[in-house]
N, C-alpha and C. Protein backbone atom coordinates (compact mmCIF):
# COMPACT_ATOMS: atom_id res chain seq x y z
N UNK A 1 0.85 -1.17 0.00
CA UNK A 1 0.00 0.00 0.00
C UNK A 1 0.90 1.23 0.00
N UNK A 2 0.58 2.33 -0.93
CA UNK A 2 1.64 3.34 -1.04
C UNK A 2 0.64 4.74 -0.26
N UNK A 3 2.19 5.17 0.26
CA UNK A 3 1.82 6.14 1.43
C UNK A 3 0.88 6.97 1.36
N UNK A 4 0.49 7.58 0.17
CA UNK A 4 -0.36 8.49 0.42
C UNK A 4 -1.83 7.76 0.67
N UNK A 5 -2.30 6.19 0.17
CA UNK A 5 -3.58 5.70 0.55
C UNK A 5 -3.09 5.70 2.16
N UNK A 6 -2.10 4.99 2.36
CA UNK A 6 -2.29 4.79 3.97
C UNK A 6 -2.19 5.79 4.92
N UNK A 7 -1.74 6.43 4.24
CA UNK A 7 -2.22 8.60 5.05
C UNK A 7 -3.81 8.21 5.30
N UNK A 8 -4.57 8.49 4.21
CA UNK A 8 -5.83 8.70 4.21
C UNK A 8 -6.52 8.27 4.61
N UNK A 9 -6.12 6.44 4.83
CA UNK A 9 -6.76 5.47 5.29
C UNK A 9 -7.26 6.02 7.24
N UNK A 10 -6.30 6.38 7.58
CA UNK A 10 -6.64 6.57 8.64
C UNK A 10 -7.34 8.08 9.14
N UNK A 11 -6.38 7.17 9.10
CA UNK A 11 -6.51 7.73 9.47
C UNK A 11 -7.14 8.68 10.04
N UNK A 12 -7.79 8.80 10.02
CA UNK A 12 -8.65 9.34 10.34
C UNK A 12 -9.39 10.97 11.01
N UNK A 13 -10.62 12.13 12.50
CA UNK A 13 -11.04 12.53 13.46
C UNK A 13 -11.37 14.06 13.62
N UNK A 14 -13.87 16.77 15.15
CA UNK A 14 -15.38 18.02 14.42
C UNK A 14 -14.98 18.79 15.56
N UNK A 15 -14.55 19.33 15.42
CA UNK A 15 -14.33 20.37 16.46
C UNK A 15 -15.83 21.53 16.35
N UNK A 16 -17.42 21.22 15.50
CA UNK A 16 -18.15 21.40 16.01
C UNK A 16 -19.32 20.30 15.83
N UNK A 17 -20.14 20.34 16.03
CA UNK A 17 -21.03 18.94 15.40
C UNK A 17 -20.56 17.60 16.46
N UNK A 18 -19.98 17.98 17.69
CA UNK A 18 -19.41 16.44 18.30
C UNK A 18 -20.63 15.58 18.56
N UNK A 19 -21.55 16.27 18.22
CA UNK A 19 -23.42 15.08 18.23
C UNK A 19 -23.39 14.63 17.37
N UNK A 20 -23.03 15.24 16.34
CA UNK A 20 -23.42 14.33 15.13
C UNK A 20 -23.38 13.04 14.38
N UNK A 21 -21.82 12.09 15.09
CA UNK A 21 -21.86 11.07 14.76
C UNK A 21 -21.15 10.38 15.87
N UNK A 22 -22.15 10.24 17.00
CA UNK A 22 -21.97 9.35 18.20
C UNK A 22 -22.50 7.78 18.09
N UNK A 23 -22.85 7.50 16.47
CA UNK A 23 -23.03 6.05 16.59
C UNK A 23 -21.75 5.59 15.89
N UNK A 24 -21.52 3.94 16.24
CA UNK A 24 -20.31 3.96 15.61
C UNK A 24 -20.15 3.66 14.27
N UNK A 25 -19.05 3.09 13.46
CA UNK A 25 -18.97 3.01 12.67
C UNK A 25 -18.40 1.74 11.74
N UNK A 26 -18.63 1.25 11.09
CA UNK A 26 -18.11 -0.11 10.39
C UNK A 26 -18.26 -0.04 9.13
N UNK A 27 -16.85 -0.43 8.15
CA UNK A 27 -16.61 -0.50 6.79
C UNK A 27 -15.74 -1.47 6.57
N UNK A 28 -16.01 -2.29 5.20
CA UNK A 28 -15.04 -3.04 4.53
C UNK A 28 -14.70 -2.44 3.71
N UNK A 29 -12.71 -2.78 3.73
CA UNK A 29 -11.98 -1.38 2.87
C UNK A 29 -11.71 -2.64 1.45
N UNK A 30 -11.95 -2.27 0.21
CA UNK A 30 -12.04 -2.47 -0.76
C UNK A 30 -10.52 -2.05 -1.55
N UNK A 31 -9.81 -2.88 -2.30
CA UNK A 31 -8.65 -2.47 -2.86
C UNK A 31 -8.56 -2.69 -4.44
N UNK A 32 -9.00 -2.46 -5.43
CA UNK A 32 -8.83 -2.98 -6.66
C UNK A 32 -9.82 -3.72 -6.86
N UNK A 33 -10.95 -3.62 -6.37
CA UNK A 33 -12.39 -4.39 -6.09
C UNK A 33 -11.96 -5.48 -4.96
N UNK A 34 -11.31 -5.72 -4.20
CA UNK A 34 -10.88 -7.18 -3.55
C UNK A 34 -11.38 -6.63 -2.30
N UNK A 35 -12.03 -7.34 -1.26
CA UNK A 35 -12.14 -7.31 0.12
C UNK A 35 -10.75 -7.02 1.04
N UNK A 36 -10.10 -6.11 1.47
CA UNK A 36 -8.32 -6.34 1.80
C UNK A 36 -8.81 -6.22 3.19
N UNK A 37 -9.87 -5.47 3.92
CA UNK A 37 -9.73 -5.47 5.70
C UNK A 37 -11.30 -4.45 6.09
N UNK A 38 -11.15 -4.25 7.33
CA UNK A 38 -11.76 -3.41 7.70
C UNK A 38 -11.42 -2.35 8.25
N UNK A 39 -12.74 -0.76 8.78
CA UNK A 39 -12.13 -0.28 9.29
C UNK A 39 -13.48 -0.05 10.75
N UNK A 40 -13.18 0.09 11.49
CA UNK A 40 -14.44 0.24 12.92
C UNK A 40 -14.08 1.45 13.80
N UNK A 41 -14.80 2.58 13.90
CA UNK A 41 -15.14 3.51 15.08
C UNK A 41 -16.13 3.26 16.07
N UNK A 42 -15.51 3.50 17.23
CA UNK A 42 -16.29 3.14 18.35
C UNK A 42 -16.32 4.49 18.92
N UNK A 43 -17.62 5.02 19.82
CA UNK A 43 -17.32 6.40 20.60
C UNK A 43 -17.80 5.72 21.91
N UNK A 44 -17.66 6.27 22.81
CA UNK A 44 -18.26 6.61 24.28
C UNK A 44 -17.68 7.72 24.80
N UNK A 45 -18.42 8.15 26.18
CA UNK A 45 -17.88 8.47 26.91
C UNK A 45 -17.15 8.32 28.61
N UNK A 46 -16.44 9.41 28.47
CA UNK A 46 -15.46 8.83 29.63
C UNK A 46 -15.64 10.34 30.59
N UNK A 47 -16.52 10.26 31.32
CA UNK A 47 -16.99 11.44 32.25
C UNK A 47 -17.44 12.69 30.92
N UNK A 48 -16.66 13.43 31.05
CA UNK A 48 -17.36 14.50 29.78
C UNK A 48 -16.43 14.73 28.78
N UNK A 49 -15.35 13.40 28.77
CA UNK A 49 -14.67 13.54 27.71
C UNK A 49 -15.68 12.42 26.80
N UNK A 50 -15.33 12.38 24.82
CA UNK A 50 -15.69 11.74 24.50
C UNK A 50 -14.39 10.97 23.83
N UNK A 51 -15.12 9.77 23.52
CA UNK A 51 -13.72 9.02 23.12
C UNK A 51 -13.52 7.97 22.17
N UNK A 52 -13.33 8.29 20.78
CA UNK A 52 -13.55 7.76 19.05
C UNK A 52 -12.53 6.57 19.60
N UNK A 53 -12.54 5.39 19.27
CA UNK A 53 -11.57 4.33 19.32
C UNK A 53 -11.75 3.75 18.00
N UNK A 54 -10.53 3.82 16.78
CA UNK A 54 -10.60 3.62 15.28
C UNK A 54 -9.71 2.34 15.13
N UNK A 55 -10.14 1.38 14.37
CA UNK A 55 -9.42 0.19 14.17
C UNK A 55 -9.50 -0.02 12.55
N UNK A 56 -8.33 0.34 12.30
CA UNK A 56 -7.91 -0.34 10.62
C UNK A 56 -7.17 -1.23 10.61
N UNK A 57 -7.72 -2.53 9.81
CA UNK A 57 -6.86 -3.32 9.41
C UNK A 57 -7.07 -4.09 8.31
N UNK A 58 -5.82 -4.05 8.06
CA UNK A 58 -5.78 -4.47 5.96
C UNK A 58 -5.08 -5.09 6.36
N UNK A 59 -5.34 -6.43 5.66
CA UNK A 59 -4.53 -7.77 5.63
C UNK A 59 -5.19 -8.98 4.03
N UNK A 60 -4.72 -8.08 3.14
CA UNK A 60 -4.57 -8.71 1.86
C UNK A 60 -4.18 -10.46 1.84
N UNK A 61 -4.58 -11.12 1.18
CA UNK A 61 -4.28 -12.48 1.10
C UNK A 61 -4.06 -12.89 -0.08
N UNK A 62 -3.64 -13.78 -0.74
CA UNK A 62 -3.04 -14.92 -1.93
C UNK A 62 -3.13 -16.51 -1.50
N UNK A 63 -4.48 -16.58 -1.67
CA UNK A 63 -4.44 -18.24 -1.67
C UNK A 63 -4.93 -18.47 -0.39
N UNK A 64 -5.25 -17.81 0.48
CA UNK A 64 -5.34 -17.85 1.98
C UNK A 64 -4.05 -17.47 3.08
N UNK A 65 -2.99 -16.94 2.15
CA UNK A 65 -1.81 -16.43 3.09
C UNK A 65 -1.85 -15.16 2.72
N UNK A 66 -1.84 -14.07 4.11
CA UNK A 66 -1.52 -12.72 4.05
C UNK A 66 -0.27 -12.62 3.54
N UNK A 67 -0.58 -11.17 3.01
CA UNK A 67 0.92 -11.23 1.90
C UNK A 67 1.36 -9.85 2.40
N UNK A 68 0.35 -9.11 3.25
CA UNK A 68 0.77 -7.55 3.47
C UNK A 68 -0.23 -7.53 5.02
N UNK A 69 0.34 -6.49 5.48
CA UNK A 69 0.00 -6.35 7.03
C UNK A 69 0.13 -4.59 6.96
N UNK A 70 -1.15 -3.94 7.31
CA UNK A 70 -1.24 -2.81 8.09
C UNK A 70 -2.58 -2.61 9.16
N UNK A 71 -2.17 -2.83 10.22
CA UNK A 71 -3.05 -2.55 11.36
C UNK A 71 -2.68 -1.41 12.19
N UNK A 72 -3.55 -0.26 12.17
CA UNK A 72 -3.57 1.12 13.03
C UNK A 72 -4.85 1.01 13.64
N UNK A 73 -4.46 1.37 15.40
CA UNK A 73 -5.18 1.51 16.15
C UNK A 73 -5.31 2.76 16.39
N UNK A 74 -6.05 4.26 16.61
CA UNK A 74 -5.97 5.21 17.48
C UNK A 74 -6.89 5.72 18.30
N UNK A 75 -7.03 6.11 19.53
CA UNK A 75 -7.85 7.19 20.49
C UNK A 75 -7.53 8.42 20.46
N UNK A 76 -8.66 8.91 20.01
CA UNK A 76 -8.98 10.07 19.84
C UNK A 76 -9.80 10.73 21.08
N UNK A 77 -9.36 12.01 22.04
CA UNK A 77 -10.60 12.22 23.09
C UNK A 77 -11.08 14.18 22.69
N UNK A 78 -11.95 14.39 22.58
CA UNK A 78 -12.82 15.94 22.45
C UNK A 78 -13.10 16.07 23.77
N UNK A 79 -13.50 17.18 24.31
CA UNK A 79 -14.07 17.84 24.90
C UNK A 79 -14.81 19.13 24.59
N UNK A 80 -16.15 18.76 24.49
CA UNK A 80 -16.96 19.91 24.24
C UNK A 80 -16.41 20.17 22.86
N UNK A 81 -16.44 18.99 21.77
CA UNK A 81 -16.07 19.26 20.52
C UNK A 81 -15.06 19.68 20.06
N UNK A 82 -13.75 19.80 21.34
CA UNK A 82 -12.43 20.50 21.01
C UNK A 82 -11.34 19.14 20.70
N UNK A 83 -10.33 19.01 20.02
CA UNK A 83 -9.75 18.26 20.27
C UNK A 83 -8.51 18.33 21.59
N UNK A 84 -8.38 17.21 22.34
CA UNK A 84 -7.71 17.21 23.47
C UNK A 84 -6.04 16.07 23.25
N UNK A 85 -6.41 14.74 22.88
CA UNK A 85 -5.24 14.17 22.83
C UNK A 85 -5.62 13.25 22.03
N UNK A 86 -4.41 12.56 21.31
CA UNK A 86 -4.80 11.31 20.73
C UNK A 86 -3.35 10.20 20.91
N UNK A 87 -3.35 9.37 20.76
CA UNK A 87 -2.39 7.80 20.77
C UNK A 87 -2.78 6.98 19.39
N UNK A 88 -1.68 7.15 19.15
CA UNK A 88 -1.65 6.15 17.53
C UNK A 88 -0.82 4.85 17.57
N UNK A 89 -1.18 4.07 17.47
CA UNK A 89 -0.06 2.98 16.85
C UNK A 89 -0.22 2.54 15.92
N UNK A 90 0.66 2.20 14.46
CA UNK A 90 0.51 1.54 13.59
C UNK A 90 1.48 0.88 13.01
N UNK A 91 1.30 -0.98 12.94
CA UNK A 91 1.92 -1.52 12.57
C UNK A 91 2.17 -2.12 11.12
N UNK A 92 2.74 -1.66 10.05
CA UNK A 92 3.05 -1.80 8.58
C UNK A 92 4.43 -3.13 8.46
N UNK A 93 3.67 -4.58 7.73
CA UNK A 93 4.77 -4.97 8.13
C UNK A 93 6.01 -5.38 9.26
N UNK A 94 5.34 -4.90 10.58
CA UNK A 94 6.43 -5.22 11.20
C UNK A 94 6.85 -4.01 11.71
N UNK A 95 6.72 -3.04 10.76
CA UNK A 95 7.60 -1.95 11.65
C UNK A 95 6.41 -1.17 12.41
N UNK A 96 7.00 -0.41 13.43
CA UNK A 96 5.72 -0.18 14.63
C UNK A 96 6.10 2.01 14.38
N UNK A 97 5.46 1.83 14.14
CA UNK A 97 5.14 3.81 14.30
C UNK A 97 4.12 4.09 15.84
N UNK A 98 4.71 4.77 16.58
CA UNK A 98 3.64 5.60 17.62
C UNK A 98 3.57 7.07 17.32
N UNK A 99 2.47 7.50 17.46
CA UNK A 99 2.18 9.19 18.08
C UNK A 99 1.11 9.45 18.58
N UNK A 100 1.66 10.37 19.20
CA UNK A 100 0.91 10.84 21.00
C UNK A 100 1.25 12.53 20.09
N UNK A 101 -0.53 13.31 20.57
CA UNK A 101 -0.72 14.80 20.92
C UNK A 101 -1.49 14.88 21.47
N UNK A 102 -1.51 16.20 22.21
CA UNK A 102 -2.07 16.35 23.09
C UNK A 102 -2.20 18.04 23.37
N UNK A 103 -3.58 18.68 23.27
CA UNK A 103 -3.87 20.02 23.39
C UNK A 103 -3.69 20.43 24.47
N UNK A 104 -2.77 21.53 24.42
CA UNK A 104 -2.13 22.33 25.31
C UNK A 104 -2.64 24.23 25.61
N UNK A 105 -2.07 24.80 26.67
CA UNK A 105 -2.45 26.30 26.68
C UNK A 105 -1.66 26.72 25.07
N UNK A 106 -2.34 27.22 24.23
CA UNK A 106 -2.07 28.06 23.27
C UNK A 106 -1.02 26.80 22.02
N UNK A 107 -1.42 25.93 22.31
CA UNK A 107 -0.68 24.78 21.14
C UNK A 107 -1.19 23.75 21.39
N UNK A 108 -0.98 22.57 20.06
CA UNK A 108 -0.97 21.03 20.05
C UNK A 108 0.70 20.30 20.34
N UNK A 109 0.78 19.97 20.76
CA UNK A 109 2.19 19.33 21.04
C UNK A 109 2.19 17.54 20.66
N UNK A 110 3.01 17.51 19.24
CA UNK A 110 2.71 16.22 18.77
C UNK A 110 4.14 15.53 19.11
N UNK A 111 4.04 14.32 18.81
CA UNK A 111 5.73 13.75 19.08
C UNK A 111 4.85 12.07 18.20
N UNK A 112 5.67 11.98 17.14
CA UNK A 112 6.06 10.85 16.15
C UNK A 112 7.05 10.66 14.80
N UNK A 113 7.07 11.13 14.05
CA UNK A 113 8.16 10.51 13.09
C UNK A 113 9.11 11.80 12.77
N UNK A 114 8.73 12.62 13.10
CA UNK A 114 9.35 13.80 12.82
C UNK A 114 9.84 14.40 14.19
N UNK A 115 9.60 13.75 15.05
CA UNK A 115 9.98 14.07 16.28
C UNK A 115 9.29 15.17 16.77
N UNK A 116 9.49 15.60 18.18
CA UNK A 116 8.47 16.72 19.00
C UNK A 116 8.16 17.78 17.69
N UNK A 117 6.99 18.23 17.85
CA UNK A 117 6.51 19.45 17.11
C UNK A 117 5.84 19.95 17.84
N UNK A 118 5.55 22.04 17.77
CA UNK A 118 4.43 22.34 18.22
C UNK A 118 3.44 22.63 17.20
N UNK A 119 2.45 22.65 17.28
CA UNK A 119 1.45 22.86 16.16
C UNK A 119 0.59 23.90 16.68
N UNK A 120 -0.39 24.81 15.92
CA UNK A 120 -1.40 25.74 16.50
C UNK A 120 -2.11 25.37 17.51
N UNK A 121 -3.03 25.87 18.19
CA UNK A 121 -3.43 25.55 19.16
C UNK A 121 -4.62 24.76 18.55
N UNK A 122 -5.28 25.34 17.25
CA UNK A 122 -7.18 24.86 16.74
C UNK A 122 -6.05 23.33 15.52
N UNK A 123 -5.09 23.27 16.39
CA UNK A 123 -4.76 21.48 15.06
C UNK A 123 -5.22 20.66 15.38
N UNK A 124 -5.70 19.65 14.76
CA UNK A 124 -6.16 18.48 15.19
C UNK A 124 -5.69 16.96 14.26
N UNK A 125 -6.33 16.03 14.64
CA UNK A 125 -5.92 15.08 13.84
C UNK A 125 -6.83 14.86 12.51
N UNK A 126 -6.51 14.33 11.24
CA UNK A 126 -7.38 13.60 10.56
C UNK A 126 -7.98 12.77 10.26
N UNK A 127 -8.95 13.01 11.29
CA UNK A 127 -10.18 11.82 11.44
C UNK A 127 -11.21 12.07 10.10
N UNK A 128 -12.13 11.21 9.72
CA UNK A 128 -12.72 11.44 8.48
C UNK A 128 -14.11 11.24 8.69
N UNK A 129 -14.46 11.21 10.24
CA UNK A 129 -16.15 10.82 10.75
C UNK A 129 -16.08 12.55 11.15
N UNK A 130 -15.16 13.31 11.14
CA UNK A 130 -15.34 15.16 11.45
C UNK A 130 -15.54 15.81 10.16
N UNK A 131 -16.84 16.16 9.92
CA UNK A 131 -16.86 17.34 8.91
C UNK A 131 -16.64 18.25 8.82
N UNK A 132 -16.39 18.90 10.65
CA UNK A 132 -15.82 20.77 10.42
C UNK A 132 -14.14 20.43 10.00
N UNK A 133 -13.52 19.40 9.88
CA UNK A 133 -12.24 19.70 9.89
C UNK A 133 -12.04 19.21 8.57
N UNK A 134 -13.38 19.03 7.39
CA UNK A 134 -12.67 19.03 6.23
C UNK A 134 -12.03 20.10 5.07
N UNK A 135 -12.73 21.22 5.67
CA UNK A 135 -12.43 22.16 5.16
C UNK A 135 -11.45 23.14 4.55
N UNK A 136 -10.41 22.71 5.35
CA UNK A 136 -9.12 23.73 5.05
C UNK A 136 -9.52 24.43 5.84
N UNK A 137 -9.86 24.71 7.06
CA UNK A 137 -9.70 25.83 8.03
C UNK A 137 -8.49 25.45 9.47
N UNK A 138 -8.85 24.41 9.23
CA UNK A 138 -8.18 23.24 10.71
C UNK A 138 -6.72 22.96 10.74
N UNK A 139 -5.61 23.59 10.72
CA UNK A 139 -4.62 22.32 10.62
C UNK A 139 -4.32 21.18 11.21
N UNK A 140 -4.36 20.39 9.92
CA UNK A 140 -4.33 18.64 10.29
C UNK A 140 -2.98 18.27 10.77
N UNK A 141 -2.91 17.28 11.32
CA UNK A 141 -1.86 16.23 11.14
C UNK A 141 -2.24 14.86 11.04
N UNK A 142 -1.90 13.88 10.39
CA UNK A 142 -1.75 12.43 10.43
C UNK A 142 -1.46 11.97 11.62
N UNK A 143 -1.91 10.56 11.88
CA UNK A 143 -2.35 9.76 12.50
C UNK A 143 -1.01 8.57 12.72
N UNK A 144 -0.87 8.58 11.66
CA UNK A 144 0.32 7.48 11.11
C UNK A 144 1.57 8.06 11.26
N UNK A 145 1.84 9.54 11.09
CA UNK A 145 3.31 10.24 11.22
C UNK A 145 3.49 10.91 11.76
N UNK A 146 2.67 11.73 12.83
CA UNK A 146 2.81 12.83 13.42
C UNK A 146 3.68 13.55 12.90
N UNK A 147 3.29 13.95 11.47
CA UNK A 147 3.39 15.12 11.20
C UNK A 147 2.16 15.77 10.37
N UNK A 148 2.51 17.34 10.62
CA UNK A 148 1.74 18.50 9.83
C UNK A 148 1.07 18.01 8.12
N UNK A 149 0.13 17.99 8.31
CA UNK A 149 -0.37 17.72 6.65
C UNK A 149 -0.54 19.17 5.47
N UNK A 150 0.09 19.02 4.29
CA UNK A 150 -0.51 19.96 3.42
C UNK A 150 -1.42 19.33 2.96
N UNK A 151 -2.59 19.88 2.63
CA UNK A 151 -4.09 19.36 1.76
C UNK A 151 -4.09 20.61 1.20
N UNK A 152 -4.88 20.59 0.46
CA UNK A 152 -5.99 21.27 -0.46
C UNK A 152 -7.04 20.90 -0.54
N UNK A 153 -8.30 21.28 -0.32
CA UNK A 153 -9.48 21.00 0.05
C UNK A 153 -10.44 21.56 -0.61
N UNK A 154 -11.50 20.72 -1.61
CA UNK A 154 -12.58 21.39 -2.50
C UNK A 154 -13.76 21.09 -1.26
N UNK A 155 -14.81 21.72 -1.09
CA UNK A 155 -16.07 21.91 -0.64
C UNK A 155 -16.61 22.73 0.56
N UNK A 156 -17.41 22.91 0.62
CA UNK A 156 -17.74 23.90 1.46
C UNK A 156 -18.29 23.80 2.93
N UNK A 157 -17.93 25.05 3.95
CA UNK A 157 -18.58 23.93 4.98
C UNK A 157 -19.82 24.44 5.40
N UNK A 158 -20.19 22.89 6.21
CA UNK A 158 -21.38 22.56 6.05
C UNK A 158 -21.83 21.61 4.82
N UNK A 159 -21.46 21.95 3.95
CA UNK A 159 -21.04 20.83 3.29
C UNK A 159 -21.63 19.06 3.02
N UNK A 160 -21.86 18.36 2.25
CA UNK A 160 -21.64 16.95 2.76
C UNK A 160 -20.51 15.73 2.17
N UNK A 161 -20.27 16.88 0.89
CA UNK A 161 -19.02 15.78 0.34
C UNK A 161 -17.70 17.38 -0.05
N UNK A 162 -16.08 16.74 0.93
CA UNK A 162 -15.32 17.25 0.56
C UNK A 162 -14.01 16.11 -0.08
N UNK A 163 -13.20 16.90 -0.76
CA UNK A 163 -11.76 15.86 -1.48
C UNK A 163 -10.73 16.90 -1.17
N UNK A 164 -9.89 16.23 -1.07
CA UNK A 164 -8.14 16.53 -0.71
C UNK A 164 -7.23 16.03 -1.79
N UNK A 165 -6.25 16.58 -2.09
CA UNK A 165 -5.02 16.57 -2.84
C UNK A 165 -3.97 17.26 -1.69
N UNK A 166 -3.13 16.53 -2.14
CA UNK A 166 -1.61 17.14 -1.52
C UNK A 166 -1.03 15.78 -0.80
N UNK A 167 -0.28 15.70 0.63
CA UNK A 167 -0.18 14.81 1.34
C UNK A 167 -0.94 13.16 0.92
N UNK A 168 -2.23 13.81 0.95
CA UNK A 168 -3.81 12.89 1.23
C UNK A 168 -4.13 13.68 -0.28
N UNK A 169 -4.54 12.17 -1.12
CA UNK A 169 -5.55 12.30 -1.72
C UNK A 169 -7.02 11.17 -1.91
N UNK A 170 -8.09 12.04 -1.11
CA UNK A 170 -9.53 11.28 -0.89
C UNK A 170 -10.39 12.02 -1.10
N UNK A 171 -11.29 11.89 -0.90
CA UNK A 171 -13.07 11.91 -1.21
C UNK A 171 -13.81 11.43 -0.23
N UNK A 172 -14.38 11.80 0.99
CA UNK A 172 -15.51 12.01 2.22
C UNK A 172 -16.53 12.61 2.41
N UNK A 173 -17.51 11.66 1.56
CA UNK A 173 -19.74 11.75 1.96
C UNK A 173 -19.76 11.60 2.75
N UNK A 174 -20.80 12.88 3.52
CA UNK A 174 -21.53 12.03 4.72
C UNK A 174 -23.18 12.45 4.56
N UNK A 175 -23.96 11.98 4.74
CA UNK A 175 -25.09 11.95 4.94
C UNK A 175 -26.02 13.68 5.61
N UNK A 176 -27.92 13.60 5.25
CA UNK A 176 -27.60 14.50 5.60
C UNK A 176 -28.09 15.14 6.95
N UNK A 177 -27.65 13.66 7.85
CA UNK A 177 -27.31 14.06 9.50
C UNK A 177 -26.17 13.83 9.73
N UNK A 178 -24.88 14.24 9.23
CA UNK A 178 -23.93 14.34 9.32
C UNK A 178 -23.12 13.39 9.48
N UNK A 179 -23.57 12.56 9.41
CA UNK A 179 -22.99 10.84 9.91
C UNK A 179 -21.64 10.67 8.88
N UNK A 180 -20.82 9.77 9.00
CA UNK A 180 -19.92 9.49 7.88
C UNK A 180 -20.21 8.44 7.25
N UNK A 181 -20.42 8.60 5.54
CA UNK A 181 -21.19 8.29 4.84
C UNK A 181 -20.52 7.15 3.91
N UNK A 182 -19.31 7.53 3.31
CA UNK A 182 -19.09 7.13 2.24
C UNK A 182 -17.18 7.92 1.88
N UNK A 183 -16.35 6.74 1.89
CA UNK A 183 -14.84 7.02 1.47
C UNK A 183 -14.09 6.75 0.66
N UNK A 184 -13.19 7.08 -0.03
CA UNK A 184 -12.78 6.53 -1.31
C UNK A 184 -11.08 7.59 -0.94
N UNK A 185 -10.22 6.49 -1.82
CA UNK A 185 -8.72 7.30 -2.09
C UNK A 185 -7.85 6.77 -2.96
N UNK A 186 -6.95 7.65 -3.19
CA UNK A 186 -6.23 6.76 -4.62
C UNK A 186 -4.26 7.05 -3.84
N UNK A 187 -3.88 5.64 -4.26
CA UNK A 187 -2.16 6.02 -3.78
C UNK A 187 -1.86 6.56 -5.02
N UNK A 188 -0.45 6.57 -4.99
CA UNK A 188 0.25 7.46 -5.75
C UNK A 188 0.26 6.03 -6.94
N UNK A 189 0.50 5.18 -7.06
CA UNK A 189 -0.25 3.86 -8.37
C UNK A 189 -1.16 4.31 -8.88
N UNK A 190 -2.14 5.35 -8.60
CA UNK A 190 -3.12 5.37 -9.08
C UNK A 190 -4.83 4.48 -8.64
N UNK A 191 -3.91 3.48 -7.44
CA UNK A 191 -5.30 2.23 -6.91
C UNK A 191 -6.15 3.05 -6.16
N UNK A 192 -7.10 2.66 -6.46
CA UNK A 192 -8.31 2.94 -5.37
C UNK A 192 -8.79 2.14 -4.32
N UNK A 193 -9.18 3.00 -3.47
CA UNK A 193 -9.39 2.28 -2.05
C UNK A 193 -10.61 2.95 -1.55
N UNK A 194 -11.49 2.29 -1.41
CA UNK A 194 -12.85 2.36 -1.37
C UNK A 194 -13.44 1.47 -0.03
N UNK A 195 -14.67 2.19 0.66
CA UNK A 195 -14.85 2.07 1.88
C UNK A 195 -16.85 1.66 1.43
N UNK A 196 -17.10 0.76 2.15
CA UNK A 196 -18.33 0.08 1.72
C UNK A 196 -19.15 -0.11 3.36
N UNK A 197 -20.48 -0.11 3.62
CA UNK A 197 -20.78 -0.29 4.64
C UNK A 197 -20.67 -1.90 5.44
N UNK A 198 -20.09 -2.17 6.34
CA UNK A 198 -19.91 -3.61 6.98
C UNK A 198 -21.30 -4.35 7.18
């Protein structure tokens, strides 16, 4: 899987609208038409924090033997629709990536592949069940690298379908109670990766 699908894949996370999609979520991720994995959001809460728990995992097969391995776990927690901290792990193959941020007085303070960063204070992660943060107003970061994302972003907000180029290139419907609807992305091959309801 080439980097820019597995950017998008996750990766994932509304700094307004945090009602809007408190049910969870389940998709089979589609690769070249083939069944390759799933992906599952879970929310609750945890006193008056809330708390997205995202599970991707692609595990392609040949004959009945996996031939490729990417499983990313992350927690995501809001408060009052703000973003507060998140924990990533993702394992590609074998090799293990972590990142940890966490909203601070007047910054985000990330630490993963690029090592400590500070980021604005309104950054958050790219989750793809948040529609205020598709916009290009938000700065993102990935899930998978803790680092800063460039996008470019067509649609408007409020909105129900926006797409990205740059870093990430995808395409995110959602419905029109805001729910997350419908995902699609292409790596730099040109493959598509397409998200179907479980």
């Amino acid at each position: 899987m080439h980097r820019r699908a597995a950017l998008a894949l996750p990766a994932l996370l509304l700094a307004g609208r945090a009602g809007a999609a408190d049910g969870d979520y389940a998709f089979r991720v589609r690769r070249r038409g083939d069944i390759v994995g799933t992906h599952r959001v879970r929310f609750a809460m945890r006193g008056s924090e809330r708390v997205a728990s995202s599970e991707l995992l692609i595990r392609p097969s040949v004959m009945g033997i996996v031939v490729y391995r990417y499983e990313h776990t992350y927690e995501e927690v809001t408060l009052g629709g703000r973003f507060r901290r998140v924990t990533s792990r993702l394992n590609r193959n074998g090799r293990i990536v972590e990142v940890r941020g966490e909203a601070v007085a007047g910054a985000v303070l990330l630490d993963g592949t690029a090592g400590p960063q500070r980021l604005p204070a309104e950054a958050a992660p790219l989750s793809w069940w948040e529609p205020a943060r598709m916009d290009g107003r938000v700065p993102l970061f990935g899930t998978t690298t803790g680092r800063a994302l460039n996008l470019q972003w067509q649609g408007r907000p409020g909105g129900r379908e926006f797409s990205c180029t740059g870093d990430v290139t995808a395409r995110v419907t959602f419905d029109t109670a805001g729910r997350w609807a419908a995902f699609s992305a292409t790596g730099e091959d040109g493959t598509d990766i397409v998200y179907e309801p479980a």
